[in-house]
Protein backbone atom coordinates (compact mmCIF):
# COMPACT_ATOMS: atom_id res chain seq x y z
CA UNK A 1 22.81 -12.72 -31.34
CA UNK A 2 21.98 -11.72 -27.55
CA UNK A 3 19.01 -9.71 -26.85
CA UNK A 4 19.74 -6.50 -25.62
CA UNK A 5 19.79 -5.78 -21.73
CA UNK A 6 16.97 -3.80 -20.46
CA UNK A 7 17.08 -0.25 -19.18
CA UNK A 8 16.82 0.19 -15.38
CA UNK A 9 17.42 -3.46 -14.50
CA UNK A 10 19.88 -4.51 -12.12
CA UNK A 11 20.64 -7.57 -10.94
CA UNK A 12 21.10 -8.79 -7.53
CA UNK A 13 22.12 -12.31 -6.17
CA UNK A 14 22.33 -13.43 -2.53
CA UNK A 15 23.54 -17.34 -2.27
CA UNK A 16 21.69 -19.02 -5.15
CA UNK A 17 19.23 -16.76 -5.62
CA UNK A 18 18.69 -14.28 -8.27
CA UNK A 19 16.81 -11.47 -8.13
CA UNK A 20 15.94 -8.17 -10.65
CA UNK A 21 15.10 -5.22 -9.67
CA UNK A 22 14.46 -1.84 -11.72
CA UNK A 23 15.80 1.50 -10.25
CA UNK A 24 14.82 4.72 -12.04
CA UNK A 25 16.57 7.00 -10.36
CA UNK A 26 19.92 7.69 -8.62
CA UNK A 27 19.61 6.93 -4.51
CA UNK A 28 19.95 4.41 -1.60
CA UNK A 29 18.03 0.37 -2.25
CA UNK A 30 17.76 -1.65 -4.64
CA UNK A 31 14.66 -0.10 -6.64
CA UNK A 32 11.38 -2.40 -7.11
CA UNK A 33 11.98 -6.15 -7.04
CA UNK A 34 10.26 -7.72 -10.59
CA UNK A 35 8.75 -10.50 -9.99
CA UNK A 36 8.74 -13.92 -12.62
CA UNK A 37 11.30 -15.87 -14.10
CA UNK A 38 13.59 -13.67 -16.29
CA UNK A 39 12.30 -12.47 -19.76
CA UNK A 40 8.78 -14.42 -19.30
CA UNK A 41 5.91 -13.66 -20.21
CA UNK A 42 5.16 -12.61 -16.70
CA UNK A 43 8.35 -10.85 -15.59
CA UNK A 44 7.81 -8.54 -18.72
CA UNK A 45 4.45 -7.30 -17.83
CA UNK A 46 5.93 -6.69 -14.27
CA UNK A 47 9.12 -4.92 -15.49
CA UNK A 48 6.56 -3.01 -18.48
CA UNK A 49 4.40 -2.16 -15.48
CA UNK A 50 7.09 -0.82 -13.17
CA UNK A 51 9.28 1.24 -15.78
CA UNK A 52 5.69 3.04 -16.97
CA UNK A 53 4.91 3.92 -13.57
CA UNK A 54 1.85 2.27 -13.65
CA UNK A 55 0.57 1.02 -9.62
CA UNK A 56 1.14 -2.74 -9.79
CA UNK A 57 -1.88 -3.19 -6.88
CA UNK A 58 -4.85 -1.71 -7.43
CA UNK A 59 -5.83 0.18 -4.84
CA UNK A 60 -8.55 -0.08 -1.71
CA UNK A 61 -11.77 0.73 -2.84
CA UNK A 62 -14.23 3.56 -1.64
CA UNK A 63 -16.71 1.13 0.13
CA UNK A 64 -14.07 0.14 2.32
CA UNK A 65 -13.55 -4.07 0.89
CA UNK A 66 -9.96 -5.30 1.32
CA UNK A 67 -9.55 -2.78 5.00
CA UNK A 68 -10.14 -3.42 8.39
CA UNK A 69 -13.02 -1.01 8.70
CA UNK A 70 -14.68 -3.29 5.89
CA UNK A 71 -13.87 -6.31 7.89
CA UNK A 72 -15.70 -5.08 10.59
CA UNK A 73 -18.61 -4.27 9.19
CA UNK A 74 -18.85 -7.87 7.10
CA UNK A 75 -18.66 -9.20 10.97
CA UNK A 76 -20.80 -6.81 12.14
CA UNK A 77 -23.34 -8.03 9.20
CA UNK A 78 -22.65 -12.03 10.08
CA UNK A 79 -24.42 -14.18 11.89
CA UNK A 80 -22.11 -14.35 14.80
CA UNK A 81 -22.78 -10.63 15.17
CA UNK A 82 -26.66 -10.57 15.53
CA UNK A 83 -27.17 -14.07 17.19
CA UNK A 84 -24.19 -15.53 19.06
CA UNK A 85 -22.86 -12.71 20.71
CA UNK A 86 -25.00 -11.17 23.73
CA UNK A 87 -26.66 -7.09 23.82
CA UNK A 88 -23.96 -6.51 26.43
CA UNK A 89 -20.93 -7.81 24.49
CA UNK A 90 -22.37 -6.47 21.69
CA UNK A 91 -22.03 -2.72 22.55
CA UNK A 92 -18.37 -2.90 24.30
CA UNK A 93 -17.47 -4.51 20.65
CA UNK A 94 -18.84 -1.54 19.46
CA UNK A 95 -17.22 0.93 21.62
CA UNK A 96 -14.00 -1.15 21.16
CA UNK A 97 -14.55 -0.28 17.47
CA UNK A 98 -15.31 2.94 17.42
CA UNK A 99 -11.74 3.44 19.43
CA UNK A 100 -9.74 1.77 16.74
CA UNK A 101 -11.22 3.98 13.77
CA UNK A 102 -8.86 6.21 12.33
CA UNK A 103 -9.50 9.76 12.99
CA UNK A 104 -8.18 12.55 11.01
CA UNK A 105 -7.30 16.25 12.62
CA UNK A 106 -6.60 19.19 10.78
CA UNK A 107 -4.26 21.74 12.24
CA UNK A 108 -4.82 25.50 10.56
CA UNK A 109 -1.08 26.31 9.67
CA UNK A 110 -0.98 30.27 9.29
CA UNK A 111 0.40 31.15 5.59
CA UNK A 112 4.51 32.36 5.44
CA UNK A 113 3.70 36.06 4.89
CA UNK A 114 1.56 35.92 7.75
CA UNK A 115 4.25 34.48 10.05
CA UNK A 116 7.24 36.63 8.44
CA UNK A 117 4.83 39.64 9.37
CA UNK A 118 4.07 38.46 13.26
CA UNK A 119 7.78 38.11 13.70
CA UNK A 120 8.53 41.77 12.86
């Protein structure tokens, strides 16, 4: 007897190759491609994963490992860093850094009654 087809799986094959993917909901693409060889041990956890809603990446940590400003300060920490490089080149580096960090701006957005009342 066949095991029954799981919910939310589609698949999709281009030339030879077969892919699954799980869509939840009604819309445009194909939905989350699940990775592993069908119905192993891996693919299940993947498609388990997925339908739960449960991130399959954890995320980037607080202290800034696994993102560029983390990379730059493990370089800035190295050897390369402190001895190699010279004062001068140093602090354009540093400059040049500075430049690239995200910044974030807040705009104050006046609340709806307060523009409804400024337009009458």
């Amino acid at each position: 007897m066949p095991k029954p087809a799981l919910p939310f799986l589609h698949r999709y094959q281009d030339g030879r190759r077969v892919r699954f993917y799980v869509k939840l909901g009604p819309g445009p693409g194909r939905g989350i491609r699940v990775k592993g060889q069908y119905r192993s041990d891996e693919f299940m956890e993947n498609y388990h994963t997925i339908v739960r809603g449960i991130p399959i990446k954890a995320p980037i940590s607080k202290d800034g490992k696994g993102s560029l400003g983390g990379l730059i300060k493990q370089y800035r920490n190295s050897r390369d860093w402190c001895e190699v490089l010279s004062a001068g080149t140093r602090k354009s580096a540093a400059a040049s850094f500075r430049r690239r960090r995200p910044r974030t701006v807040t705009f104050p957005t006046p609340r709806l009654s307060e523009r409804i009342s400024k337009k009458a």
